[in-house]
N, C-alpha and C. Protein backbone atom coordinates (compact mmCIF):
# COMPACT_ATOMS: atom_id res chain seq x y z
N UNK A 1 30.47 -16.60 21.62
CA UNK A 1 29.28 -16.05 21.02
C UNK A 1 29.68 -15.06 19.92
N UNK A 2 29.17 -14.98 18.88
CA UNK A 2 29.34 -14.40 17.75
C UNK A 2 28.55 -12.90 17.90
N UNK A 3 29.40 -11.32 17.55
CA UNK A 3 28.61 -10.89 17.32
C UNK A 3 27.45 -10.73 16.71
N UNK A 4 26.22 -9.65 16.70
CA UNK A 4 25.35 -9.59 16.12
C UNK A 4 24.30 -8.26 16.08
N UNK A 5 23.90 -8.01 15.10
CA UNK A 5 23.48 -6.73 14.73
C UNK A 5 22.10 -6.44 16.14
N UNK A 6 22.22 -4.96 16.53
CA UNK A 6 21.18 -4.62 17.44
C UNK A 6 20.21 -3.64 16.74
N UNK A 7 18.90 -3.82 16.75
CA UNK A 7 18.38 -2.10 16.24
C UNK A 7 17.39 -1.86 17.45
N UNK A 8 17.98 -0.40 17.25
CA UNK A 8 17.03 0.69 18.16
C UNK A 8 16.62 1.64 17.95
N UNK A 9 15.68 2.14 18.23
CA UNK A 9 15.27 3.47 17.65
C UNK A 9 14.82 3.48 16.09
N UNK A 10 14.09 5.11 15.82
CA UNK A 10 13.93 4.67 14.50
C UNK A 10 15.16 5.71 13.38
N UNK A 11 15.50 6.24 12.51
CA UNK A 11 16.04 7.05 11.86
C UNK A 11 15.27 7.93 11.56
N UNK A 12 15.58 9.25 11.62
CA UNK A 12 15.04 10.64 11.42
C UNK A 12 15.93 11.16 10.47
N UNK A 13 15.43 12.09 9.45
CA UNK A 13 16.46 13.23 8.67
C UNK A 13 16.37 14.30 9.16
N UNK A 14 17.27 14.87 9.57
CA UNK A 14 17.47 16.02 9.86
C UNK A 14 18.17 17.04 9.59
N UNK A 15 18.89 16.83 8.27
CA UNK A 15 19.00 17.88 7.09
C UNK A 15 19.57 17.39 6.07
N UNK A 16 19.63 18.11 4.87
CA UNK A 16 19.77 17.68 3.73
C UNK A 16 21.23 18.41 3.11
N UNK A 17 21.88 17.68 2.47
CA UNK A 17 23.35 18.66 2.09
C UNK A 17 23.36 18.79 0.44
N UNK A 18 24.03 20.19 -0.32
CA UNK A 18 23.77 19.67 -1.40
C UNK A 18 24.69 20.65 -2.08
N UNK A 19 25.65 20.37 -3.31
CA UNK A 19 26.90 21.36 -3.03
C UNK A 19 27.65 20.63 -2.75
N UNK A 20 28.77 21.42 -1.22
CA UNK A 20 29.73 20.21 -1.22
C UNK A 20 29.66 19.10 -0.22
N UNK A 21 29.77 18.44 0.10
CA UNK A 21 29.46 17.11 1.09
C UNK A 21 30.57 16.79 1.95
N UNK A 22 29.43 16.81 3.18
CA UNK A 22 30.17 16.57 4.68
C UNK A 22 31.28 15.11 4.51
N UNK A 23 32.70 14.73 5.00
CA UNK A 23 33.70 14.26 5.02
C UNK A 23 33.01 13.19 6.66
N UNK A 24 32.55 14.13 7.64
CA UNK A 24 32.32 13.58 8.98
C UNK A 24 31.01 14.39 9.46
N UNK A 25 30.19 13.22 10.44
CA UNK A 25 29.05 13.34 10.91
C UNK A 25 28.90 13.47 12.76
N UNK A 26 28.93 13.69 13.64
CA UNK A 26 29.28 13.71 14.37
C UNK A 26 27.76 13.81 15.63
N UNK A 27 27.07 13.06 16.56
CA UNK A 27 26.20 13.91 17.06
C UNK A 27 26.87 13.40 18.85
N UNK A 28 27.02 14.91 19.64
CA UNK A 28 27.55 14.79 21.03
C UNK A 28 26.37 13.78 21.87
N UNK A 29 26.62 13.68 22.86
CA UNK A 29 25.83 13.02 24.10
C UNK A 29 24.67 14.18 24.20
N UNK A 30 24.63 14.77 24.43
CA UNK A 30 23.42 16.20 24.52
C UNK A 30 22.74 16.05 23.27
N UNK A 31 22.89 15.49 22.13
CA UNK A 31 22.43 15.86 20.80
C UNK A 31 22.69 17.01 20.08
N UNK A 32 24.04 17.59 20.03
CA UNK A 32 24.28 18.40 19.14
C UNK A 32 24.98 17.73 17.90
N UNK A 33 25.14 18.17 16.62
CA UNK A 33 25.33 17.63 15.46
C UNK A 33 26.53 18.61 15.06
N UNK A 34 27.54 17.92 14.64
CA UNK A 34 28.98 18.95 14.26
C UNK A 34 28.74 17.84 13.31
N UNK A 35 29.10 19.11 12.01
CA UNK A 35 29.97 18.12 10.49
C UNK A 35 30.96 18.88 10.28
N UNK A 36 31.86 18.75 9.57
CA UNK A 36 33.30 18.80 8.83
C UNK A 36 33.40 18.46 7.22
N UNK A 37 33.42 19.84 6.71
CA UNK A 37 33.63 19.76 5.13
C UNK A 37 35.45 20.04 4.70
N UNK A 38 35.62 19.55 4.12
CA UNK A 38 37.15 19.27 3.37
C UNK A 38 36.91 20.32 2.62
N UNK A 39 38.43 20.82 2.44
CA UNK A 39 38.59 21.97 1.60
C UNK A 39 39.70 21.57 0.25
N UNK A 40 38.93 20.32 -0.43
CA UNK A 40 39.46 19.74 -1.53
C UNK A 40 38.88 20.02 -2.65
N UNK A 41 39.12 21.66 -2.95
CA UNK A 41 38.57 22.20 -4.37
C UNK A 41 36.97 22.68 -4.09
N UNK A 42 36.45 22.42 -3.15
CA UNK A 42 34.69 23.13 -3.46
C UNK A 42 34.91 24.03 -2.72
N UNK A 43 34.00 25.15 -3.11
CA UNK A 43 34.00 25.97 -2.25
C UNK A 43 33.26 26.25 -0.74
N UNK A 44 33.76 26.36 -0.22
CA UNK A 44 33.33 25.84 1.58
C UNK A 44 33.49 27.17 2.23
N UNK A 45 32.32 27.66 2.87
CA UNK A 45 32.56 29.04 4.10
C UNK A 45 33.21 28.26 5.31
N UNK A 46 33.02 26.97 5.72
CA UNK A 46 33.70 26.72 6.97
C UNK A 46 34.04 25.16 6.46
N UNK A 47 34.83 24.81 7.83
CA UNK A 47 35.21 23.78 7.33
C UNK A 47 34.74 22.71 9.04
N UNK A 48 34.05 23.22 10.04
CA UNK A 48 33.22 22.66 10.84
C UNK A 48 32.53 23.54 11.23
N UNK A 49 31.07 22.31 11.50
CA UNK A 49 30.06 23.55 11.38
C UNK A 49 28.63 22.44 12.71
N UNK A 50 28.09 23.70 13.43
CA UNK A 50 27.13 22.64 14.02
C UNK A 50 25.96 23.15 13.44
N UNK A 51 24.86 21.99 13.24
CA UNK A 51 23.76 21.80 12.47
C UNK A 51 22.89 22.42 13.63
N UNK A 52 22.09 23.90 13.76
CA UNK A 52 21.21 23.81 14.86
C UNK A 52 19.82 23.81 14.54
């Protein structure tokens, strides 16, 4: 049997980035949201960060 695409759920935004841009997206089993910005020339206060 060949894989094949599933959909579930619908997509939500739940924030907007703008400046320098997240590298990785991350959301735990609980629903917490960790991203990770690279420190390749922009200027960045952190370099992981959770979205609350």
């Amino acid at each position: 049997m060949l894989p094949m695409e599933e959909y579930f759920g619908k997509l939500e935004l739940v924030h907007s980035f703008y400046g320098a841009m997240p590298t990785g997206v991350s959301v735990s089993e609980t629903g917490r949201i960790f991203i990770c910005f690279p420190k390749w020339g922009d200027d960045v206060r952190f370099t992981v960060a959770e979205i609350v």
